[in-house]
Protein backbone atom coordinates (compact mmCIF):
# COMPACT_ATOMS: atom_id res chain seq x y z
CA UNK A 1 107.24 152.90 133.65
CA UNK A 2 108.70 156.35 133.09
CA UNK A 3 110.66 156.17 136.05
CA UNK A 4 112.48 153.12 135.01
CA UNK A 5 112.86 154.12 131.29
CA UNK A 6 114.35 157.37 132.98
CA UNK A 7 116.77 155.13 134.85
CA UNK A 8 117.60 152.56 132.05
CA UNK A 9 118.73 155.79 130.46
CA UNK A 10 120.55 157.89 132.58
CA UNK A 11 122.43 153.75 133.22
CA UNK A 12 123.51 153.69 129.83
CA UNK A 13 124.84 157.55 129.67
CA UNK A 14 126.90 156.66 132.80
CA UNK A 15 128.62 153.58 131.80
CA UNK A 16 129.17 155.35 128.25
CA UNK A 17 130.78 158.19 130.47
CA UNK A 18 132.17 155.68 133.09
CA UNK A 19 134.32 153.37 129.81
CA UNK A 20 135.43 156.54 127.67
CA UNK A 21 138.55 156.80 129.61
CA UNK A 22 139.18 153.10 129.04
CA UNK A 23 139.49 153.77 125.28
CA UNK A 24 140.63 157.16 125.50
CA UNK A 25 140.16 160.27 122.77
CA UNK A 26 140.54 159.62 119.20
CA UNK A 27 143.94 160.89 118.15
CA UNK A 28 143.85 163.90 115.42
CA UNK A 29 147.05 162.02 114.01
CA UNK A 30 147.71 157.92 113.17
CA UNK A 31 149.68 156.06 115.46
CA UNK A 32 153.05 155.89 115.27
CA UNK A 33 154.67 152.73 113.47
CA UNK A 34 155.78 149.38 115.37
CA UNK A 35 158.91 148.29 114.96
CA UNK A 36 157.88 145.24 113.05
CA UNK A 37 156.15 147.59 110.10
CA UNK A 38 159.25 149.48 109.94
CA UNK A 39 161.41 146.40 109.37
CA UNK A 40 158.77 145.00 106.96
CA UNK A 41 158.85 148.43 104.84
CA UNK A 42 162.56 148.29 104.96
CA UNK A 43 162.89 144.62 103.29
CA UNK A 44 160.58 145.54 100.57
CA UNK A 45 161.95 148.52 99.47
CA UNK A 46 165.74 146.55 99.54
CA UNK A 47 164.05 144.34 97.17
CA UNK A 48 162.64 146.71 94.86
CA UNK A 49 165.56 149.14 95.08
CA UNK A 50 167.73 146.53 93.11
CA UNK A 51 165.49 146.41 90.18
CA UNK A 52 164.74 150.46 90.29
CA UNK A 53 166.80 153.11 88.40
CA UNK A 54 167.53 156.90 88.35
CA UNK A 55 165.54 159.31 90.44
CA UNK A 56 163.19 156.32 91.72
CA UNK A 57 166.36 154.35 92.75
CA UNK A 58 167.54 157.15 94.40
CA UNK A 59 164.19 158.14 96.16
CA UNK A 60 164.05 154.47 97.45
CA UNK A 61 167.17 154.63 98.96
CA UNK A 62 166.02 157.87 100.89
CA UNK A 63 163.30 156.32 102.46
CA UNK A 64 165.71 153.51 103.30
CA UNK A 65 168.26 155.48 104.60
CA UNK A 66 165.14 157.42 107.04
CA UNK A 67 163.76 153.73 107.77
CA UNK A 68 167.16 152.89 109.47
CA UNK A 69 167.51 156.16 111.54
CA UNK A 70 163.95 155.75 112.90
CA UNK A 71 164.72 152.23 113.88
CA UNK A 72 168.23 153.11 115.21
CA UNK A 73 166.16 155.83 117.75
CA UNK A 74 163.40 153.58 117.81
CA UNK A 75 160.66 153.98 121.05
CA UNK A 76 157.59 151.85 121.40
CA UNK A 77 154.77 153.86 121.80
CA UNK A 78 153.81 154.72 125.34
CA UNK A 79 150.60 153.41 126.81
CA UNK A 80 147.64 155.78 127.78
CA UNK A 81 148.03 156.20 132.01
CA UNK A 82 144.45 154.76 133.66
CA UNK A 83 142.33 157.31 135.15
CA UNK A 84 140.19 155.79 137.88
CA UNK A 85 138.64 158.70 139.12
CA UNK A 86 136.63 160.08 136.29
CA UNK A 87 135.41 156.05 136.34
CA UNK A 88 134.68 156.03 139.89
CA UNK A 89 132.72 159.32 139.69
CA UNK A 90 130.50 157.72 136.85
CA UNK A 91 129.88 154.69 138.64
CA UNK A 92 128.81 156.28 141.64
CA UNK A 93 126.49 158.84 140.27
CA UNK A 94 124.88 155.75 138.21
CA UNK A 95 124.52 154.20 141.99
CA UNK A 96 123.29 156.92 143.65
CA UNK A 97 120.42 157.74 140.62
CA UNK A 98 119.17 154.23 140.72
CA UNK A 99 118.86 154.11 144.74
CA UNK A 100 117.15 157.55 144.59
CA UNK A 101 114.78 156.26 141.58
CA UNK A 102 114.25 153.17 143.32
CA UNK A 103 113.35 154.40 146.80
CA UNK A 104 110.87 157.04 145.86
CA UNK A 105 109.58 156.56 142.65
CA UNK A 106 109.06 152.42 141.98
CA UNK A 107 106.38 151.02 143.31
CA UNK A 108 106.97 147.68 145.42
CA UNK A 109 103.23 146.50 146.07
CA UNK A 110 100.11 145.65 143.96
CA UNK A 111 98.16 148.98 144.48
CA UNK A 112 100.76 151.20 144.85
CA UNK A 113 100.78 153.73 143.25
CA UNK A 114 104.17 155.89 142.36
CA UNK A 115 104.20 158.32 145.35
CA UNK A 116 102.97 155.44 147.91
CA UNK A 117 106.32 155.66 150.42
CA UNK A 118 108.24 152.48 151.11
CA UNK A 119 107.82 152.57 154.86
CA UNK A 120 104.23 152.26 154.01
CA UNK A 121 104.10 149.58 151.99
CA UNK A 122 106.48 147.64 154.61
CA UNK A 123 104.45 148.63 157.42
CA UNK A 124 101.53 146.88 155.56
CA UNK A 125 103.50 144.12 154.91
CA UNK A 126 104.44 143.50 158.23
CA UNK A 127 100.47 143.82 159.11
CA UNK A 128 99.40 141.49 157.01
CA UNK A 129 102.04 139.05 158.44
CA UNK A 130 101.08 139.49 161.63
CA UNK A 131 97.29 139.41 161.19
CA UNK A 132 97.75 136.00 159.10
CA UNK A 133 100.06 135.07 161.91
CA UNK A 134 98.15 134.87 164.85
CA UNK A 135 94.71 135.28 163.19
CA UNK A 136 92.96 137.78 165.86
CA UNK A 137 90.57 140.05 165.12
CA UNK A 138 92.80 142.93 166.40
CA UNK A 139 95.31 141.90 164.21
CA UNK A 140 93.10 141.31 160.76
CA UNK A 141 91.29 144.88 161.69
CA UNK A 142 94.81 146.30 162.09
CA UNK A 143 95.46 145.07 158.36
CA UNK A 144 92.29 145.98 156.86
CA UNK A 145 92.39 149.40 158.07
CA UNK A 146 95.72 150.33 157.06
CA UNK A 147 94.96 148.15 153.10
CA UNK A 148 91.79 150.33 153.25
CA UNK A 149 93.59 153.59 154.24
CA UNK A 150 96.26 153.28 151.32
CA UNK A 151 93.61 151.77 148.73
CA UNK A 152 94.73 148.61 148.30
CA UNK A 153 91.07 146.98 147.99
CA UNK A 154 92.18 143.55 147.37
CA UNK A 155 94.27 143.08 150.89
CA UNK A 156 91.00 145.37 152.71
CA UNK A 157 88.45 142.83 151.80
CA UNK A 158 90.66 140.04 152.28
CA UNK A 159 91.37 141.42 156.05
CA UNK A 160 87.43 142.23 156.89
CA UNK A 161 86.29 139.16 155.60
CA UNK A 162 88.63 136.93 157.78
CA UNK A 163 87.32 139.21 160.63
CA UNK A 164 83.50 138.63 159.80
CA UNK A 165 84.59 134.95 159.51
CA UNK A 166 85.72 135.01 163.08
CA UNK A 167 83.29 137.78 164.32
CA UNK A 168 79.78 138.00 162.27
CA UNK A 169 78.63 140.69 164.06
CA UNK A 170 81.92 142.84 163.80
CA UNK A 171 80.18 145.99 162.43
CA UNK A 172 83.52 148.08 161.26
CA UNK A 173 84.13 145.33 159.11
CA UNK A 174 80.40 144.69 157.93
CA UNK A 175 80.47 148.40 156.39
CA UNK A 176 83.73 148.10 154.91
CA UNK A 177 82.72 144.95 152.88
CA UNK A 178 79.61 147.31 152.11
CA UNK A 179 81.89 149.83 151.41
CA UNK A 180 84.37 147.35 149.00
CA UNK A 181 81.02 145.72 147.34
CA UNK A 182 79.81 149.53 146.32
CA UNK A 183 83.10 150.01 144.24
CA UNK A 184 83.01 146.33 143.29
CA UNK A 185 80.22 147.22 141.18
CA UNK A 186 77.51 144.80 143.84
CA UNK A 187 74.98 147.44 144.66
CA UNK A 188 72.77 144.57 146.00
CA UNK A 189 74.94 143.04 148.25
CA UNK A 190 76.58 146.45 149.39
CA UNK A 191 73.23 147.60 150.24
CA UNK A 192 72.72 144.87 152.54
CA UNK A 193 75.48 145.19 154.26
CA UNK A 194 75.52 149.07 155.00
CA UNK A 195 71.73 148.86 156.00
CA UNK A 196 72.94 146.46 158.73
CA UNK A 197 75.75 148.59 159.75
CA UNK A 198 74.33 151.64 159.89
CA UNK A 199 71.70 150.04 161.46
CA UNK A 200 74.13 148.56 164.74
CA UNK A 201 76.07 151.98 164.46
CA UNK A 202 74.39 155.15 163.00
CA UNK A 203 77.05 157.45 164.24
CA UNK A 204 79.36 156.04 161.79
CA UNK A 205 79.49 158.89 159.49
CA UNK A 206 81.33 157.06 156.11
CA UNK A 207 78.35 154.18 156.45
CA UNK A 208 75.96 156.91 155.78
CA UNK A 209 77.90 158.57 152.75
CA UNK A 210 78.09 155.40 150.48
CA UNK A 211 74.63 154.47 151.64
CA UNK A 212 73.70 157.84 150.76
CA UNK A 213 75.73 157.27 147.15
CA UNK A 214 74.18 154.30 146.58
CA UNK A 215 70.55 155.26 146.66
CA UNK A 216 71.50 157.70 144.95
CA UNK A 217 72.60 155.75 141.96
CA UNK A 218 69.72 153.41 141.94
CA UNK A 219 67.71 156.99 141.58
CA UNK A 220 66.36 157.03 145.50
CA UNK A 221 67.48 160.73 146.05
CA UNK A 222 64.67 160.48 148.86
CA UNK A 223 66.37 158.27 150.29
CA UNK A 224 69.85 159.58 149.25
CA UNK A 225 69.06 163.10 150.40
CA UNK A 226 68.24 161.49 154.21
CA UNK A 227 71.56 159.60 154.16
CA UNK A 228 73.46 162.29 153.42
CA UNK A 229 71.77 164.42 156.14
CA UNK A 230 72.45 161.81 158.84
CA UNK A 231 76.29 162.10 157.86
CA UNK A 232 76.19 165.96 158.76
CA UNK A 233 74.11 165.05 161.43
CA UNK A 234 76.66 162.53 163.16
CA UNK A 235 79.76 165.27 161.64
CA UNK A 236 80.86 163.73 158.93
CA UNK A 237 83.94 165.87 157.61
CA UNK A 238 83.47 166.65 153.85
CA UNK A 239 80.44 169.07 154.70
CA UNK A 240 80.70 171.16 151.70
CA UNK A 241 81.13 167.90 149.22
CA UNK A 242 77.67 166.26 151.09
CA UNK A 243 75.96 169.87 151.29
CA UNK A 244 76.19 170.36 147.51
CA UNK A 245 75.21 166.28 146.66
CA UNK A 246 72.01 166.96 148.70
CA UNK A 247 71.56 170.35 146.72
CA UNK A 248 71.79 168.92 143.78
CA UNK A 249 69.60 165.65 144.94
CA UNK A 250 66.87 168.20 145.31
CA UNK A 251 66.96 169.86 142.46
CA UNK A 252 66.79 166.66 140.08
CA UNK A 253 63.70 166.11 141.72
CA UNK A 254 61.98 168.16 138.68
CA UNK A 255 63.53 165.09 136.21
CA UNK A 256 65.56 165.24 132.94
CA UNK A 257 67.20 163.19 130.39
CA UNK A 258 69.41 166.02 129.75
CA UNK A 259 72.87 165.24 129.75
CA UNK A 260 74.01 167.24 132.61
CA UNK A 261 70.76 166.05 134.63
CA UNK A 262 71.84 162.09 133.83
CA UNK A 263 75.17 163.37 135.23
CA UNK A 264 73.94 164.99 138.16
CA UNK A 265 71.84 161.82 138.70
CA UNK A 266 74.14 158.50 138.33
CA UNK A 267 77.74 160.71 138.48
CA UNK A 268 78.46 163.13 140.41
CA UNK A 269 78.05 160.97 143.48
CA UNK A 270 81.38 159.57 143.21
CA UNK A 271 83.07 161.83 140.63
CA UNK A 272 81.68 165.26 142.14
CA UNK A 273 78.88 167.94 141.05
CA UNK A 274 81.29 169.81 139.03
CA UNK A 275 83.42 166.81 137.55
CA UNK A 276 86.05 167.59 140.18
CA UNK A 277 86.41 163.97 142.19
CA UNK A 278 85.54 162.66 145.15
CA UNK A 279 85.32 159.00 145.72
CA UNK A 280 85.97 158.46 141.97
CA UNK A 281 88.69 160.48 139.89
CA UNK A 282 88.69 163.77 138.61
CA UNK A 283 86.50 163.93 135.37
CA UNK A 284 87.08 167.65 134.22
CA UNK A 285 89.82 167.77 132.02
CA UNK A 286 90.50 163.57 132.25
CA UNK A 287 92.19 162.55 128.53
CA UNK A 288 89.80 158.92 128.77
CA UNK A 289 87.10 161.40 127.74
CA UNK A 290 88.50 161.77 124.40
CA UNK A 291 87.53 158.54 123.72
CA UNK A 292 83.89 157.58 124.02
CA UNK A 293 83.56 154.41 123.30
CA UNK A 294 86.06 153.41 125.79
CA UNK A 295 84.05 156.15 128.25
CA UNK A 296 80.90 154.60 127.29
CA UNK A 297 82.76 150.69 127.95
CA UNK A 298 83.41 151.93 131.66
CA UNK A 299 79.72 153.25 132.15
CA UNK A 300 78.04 150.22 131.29
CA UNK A 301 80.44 147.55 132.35
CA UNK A 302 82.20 149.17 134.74
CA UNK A 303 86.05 149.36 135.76
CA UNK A 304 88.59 148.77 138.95
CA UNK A 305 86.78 150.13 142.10
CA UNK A 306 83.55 151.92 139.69
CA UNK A 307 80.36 150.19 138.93
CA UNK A 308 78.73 149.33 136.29
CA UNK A 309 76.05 152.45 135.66
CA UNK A 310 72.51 151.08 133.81
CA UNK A 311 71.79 153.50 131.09
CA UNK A 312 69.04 153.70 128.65
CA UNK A 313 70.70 154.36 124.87
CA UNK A 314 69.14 157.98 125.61
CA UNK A 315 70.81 158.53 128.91
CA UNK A 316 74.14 157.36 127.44
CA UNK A 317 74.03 159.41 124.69
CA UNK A 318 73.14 162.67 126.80
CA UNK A 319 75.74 161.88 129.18
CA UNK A 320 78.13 161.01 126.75
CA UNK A 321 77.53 164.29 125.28
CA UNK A 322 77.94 166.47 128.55
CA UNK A 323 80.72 164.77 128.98
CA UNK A 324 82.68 166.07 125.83
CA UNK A 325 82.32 169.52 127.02
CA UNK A 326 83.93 169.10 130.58
């Protein structure tokens, strides 16, 4: 939206800068008279001279006499010369502001967000004709992976699911319909899937991770705590991120209702032990916490790719609490 109010702008200062030369500068001084005023000033005053005496006849027949001159030497005024260039040069700097804003600001796909490139969102276009094309698995995995790589949910689960329709037992696209139920907000059903997967193929190190979030936010940290320890164990890459959830998982073992503790507990799975992001978005410093009731909206319904949370009224108004002072 900025990027295109910035655009609409910077249009309308160019074609105000681009037309100016049609119209020219105002002149500091009036126009000089047509011929046809001048004859029209002359008649009158011939008419009034005849009834005027003295010094007003006499004035009268000055101006007459300077009427006559000016239309004996009489020149039509001459027309302002066109300037093209200065016209040319504000049309093309218009041009070349709205290609620039247009290739690498706009976004051109649902999803996209403004620093998604355009030779991404083609080459996932061009996927997801293929893949609907010709219908093979290659082809729909091809698709899903890339949707899935550039977060555009919608076209992911629509890809794994034709896979799974064609192949049941297709386990990359069993977790990632695990994975898409989890930020769905369908802990149920997302369990049931990753148990499978993980099940077929434990070395699969971002199975174990949302399993590992997920029994976490049902309140399993046993559970949690061994899920997160098989993705170090099969090298999952954000070891620090999974070190410190399984830290933390241990140390809530004690219980809480403290606001921080209710954090640590249902949170900072997806949005990080310190509020810094992970899965979810960055908490610390985030302007939606300014608003409660809209945070506290989100936590118990649930938004875009984050769950609904179950709080008790206590919980929520701990958390809700801790939050304020992120």
């Amino acid at each position: 939206m900025t990027a295109t109010l910035l655009f609409l702008l910077f249009l309308a200062l160019g074609l105000f800068l681009a037309l100016r030369p049609l119209f020219g500068p105002k002149e500091p001084f009036p126009e000089p008279p047509r011929r046809e005023d001048l004859l029209k000033e002359l008649e009158v005053l011939k008419e009034e001279a005849k009834a005027l005496e003295g010094e007003e006849r006499r004035l009268a027949l000055a101006r007459m006499v300077e009427l006559e001159r000016a239309l004996e030497g009489y020149r039509p005024p001459a027309p302002r010369p066109f300037r093209p260039l200065p016209l040319f040069l504000a049309l093309g700097a218009v041009l070349l502001l709205g290609v620039g804003l247009w290739r690498y600001t706009l976004p051109r796909l649902p999803g996209e967000t403004v620093t998604t490139q355009r030779l991404e969102a083609q080459k996932l276009r061009a996927l997801a004709e293929r893949a609907k094309g010709t219908g093979a698995v290659e082809d729909l995995l091809a698709w899903g992976r890339e949707a899935y790589a550039l977060g555009v949910y919608e076209q992911a689960a629509e890809a794994y699911l034709k896979v799974l329709e064609k192949d049941p037992r297709n386990v990359e696209a069993i977790r990632r319909v695990g994975i898409l139920l989890f930020m769905a907000g369908r802990p149920e059903e997302a369990k049931a899937f990753l148990e499978i997967a993980q099940h077929a193929d434990p070395k699969a190190a971002e199975g174990w991770l949302f399993l590992g979030n997920l029994y976490f936010q049902e309140g399993d940290r046993e559970r949690a705590i061994a899920a997160w320890e098989k993705y170090l164990e099969v090298g999952g890459e954000a070891r620090e991120r999974v070190q410190g959830l399984i830290q933390m998982a241990k140390a809530q073992e004690a219980g809480g209702t403290d606001g921080r503790t209710v954090y640590l507990a249902r949170c900072a799975a997806c949005h990080g032990p310190e509020a810094e992001g992970g899965v979810g978005p960055r908490l610390k410093g985030n302007p939606i916490l300014r608003a409660p009731e809209a945070v506290r909206e989100i936590v118990l319904r649930g938004r875009g790719t984050m769950p609904a949370v179950p709080l008790s009224e206590e919980e929520l108004k701990a958390l809700l609490d801790y939050l304020k002072t992120l």
